[in-house]
C-alpha atoms as a PDB file:
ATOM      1  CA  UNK A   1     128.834 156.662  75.130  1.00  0.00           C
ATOM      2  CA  UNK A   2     131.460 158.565  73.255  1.00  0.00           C
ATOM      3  CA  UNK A   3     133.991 156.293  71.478  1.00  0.00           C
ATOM      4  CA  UNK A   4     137.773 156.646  71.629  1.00  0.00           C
ATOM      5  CA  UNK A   5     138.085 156.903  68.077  1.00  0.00           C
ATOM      6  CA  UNK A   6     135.863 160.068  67.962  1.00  0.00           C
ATOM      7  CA  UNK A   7     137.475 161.532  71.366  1.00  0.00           C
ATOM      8  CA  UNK A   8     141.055 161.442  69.273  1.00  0.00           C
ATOM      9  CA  UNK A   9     139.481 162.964  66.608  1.00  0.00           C
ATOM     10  CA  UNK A  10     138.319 165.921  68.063  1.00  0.00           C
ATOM     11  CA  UNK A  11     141.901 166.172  70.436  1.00  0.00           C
ATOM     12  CA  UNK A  12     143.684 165.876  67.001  1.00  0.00           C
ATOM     13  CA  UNK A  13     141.672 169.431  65.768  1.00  0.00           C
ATOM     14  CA  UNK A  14     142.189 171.236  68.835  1.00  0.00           C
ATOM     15  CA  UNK A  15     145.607 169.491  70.397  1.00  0.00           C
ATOM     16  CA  UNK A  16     147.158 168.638  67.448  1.00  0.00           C
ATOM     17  CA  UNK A  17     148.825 165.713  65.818  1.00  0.00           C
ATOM     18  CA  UNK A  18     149.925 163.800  68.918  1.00  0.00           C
ATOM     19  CA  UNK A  19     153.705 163.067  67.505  1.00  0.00           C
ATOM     20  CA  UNK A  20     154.232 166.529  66.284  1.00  0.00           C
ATOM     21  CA  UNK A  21     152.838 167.980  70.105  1.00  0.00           C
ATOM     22  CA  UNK A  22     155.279 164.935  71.701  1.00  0.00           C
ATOM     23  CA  UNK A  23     158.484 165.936  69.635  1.00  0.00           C
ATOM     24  CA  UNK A  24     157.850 169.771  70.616  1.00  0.00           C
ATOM     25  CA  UNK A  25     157.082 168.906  74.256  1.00  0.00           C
ATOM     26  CA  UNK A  26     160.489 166.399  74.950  1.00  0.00           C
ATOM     27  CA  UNK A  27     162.571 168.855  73.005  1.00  0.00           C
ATOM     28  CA  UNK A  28     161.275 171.400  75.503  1.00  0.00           C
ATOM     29  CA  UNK A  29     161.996 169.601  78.601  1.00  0.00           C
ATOM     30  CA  UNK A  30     164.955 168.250  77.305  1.00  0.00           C
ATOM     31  CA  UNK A  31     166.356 172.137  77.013  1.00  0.00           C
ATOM     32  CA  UNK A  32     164.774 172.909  80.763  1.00  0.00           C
ATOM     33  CA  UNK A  33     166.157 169.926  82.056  1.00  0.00           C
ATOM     34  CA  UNK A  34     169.715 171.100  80.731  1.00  0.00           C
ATOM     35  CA  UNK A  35     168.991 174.048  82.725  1.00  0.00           C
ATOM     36  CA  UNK A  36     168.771 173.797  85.873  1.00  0.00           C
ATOM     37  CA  UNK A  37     166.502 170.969  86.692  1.00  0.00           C
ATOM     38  CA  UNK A  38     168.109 169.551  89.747  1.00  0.00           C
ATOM     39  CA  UNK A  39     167.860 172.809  91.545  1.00  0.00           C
ATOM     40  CA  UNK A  40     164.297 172.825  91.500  1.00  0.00           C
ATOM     41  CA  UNK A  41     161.597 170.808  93.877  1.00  0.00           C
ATOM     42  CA  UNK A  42     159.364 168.200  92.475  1.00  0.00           C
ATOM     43  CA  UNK A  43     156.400 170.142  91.960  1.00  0.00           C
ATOM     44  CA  UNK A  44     158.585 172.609  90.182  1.00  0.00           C
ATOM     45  CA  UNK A  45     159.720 170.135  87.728  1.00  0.00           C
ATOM     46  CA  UNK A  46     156.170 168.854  87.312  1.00  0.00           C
ATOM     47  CA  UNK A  47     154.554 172.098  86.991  1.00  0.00           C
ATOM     48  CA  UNK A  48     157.217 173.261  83.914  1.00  0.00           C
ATOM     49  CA  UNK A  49     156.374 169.893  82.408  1.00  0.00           C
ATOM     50  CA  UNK A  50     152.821 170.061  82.251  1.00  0.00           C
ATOM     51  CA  UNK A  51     153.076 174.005  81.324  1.00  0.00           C
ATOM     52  CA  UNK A  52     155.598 172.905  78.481  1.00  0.00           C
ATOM     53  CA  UNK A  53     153.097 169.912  77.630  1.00  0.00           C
ATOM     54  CA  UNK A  54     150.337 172.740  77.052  1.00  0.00           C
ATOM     55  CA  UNK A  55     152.467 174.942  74.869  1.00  0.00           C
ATOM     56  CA  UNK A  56     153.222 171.953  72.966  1.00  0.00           C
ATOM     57  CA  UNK A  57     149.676 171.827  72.278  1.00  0.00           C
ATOM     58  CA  UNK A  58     149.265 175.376  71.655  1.00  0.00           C
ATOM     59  CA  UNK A  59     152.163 174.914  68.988  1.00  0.00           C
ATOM     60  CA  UNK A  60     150.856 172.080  67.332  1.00  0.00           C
ATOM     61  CA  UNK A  61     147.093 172.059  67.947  1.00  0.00           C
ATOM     62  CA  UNK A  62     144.492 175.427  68.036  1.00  0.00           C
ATOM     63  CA  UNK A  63     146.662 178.695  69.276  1.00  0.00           C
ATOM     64  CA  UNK A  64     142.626 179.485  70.184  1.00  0.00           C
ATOM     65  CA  UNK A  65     141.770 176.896  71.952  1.00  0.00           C
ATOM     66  CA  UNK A  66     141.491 178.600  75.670  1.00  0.00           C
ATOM     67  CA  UNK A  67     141.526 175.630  77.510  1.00  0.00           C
ATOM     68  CA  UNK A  68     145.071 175.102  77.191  1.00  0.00           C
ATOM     69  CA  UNK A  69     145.941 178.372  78.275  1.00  0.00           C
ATOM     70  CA  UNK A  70     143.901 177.460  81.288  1.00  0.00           C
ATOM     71  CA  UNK A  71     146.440 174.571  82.188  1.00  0.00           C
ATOM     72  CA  UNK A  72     149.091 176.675  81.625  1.00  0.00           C
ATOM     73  CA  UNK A  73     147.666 179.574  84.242  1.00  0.00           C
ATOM     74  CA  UNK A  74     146.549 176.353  86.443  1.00  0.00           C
ATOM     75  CA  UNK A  75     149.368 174.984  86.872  1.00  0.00           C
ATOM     76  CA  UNK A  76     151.308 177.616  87.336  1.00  0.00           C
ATOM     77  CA  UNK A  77     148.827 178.934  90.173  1.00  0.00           C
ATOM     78  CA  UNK A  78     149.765 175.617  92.002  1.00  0.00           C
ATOM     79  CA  UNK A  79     153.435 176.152  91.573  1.00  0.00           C
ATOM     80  CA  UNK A  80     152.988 179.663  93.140  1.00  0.00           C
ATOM     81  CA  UNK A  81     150.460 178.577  96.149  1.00  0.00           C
ATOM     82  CA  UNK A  82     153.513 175.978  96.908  1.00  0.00           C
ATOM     83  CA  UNK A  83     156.165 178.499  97.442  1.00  0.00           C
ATOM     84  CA  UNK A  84     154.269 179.898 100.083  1.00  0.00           C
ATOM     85  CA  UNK A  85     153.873 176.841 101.482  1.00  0.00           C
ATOM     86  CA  UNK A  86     156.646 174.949 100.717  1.00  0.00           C
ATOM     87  CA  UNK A  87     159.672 177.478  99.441  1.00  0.00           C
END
């Protein structure tokens, strides 16, 4: 079994430092939030958070890593299958 200590670890090399990825994500949502957040559905909102969570991690952590440009493409797929849903 993997311990936590050794899972952080490895997040820290390819997420980056977790307070430097946390300052760039709020400040982020903060400035979409100034935008036009009340205009938007839930899973909107969500989606731009967790997109804006992964380019926090992009910024702060491994540009390379592709897993977090995954998540980005992921979520944003399930913002786009909504609007035909739900838009």
């Amino acid at each position: 079994m993997t311990d936590i200590k050794d899972v952080l670890e490895q997040r820290a090399n390819s997420h980056g430092d977790f307070s430097f990825v946390a300052t760039v994500a709020q400040e982020l949502k903060h400035t979409l939030r100034l935008a036009a957040y009340e205009s938007l559905e839930p899973w909107q909102t969500e989606a731009l958070d967790m997109i804006v969570s992964k380019i926090g991690r992009i910024i702060a952590g491994n540009a390379d890593e592709p897993d977090h440009w995954l998540d980005i493409e992921g979520y944003a797929r399930l913002a786009r299958e909504r609007i035909n849903t739900d838009g």
